[in-house]
Protein backbone atom coordinates (compact mmCIF):
# COMPACT_ATOMS: atom_id res chain seq x y z
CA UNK A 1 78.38 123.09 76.91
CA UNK A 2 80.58 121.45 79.81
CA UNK A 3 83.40 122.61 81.44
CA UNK A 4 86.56 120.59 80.95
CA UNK A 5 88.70 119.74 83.63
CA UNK A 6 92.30 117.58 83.36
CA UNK A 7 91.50 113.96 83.50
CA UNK A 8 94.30 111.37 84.97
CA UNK A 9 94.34 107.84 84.16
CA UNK A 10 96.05 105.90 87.27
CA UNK A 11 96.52 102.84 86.07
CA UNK A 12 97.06 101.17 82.54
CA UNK A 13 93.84 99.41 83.01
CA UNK A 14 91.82 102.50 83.46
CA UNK A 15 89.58 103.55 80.65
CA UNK A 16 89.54 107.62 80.00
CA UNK A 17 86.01 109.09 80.37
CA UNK A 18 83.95 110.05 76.93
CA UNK A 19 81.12 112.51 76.93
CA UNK A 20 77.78 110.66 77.21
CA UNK A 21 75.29 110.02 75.33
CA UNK A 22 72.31 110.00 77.07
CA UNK A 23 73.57 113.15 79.48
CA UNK A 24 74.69 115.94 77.27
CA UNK A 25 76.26 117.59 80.39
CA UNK A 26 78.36 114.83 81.50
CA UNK A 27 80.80 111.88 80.75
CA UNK A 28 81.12 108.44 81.57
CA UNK A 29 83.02 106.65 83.36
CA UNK A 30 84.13 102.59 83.21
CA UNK A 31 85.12 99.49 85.10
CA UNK A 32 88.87 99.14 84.65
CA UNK A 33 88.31 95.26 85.16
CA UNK A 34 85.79 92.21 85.02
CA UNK A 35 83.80 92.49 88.15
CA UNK A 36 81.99 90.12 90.27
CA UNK A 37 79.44 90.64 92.49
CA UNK A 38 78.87 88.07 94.64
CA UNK A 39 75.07 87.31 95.65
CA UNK A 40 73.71 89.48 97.93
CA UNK A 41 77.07 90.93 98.61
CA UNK A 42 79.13 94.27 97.60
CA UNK A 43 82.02 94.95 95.75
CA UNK A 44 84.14 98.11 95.44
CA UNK A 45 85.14 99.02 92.17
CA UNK A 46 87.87 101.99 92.00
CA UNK A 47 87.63 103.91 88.30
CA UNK A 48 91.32 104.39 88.13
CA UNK A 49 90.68 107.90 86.97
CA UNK A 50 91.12 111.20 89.07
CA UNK A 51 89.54 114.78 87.38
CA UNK A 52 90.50 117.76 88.15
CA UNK A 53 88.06 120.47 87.90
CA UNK A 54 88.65 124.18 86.38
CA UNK A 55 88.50 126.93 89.60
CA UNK A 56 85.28 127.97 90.70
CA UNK A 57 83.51 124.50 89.21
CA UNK A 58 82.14 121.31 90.60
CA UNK A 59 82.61 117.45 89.60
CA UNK A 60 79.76 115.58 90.47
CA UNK A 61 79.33 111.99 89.95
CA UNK A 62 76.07 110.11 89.32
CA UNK A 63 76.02 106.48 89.66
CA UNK A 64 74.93 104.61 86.32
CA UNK A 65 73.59 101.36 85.88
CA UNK A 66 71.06 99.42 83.84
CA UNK A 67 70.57 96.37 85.81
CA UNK A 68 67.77 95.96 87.78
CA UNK A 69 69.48 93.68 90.32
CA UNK A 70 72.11 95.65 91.11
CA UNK A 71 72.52 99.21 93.51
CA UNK A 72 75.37 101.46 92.44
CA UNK A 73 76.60 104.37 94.94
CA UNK A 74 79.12 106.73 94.56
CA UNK A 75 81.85 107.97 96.49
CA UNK A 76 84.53 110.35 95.79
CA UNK A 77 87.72 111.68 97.62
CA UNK A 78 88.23 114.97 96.90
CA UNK A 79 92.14 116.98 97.10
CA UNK A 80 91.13 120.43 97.90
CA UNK A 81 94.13 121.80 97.26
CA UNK A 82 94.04 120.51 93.51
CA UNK A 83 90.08 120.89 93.73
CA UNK A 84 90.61 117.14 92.45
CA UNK A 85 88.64 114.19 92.59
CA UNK A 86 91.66 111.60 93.25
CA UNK A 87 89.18 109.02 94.21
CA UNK A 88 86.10 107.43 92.35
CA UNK A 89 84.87 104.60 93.92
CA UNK A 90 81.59 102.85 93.04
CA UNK A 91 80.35 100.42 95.47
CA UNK A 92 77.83 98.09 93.76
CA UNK A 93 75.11 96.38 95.99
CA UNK A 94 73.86 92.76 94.71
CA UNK A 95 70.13 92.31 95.40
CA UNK A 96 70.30 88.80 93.25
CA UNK A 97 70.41 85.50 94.54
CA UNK A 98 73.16 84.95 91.93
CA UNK A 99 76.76 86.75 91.32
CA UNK A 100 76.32 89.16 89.16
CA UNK A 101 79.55 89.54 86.18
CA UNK A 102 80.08 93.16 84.94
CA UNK A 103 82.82 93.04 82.19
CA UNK A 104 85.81 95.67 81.58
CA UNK A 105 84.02 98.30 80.27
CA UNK A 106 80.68 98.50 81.82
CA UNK A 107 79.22 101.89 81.99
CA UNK A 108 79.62 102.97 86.09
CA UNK A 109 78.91 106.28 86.37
């Protein structure tokens, strides 16, 4: 069973987290926007969502993704005042000779 924290949307584009389904212990997170990658380049994408975790528990965030050209890393600002993630970036590495388009939606972490 997981732990529930408070979980702020930031923007109007962000999309709130749902449990996953292939992690029983964890959610998901999305892209807010269309993305694109360009070739052999990096991109930054910001999840417009900030959780804030229940005392004495930790957020951890796993980078997600199901193409096989494409590196996703994770990186989080934490408040530790709040004990709340206020940041979840994921920076996605192209290793494609093309752009790679994500849509609004994709599956990040």
């Amino acid at each position: 069973m997981m732990a529930t924290g408070t979980i702020f949307l930031t923007s109007r584009e962000a999309i709130a987290p749902v449990e996953a389904l292939a992690f029983p212990s964890g959610m998901e997170i999305f892209s807010p926007t269309d993305v694109v990658i360009p070739a052999n380049g990096t991109k930054t994408v910001k999840s417009e969502v900030q959780i804030a975790a229940p005392h004495g528990h930790v957020v951890t965030i796993e980078p997600y993704s199901t193409n096989y050209f494409l590196s996703v890393y994770s990186v989080t600002e934490m408040n530790d005042d709040t004990n709340t993630l206020e940041g979840i970036h994921f920076i996605m590495k192209s290793i494609s000779n093309s752009e790679i388009k994500l849509s609004r939606g994709t599956v990040l972490g």
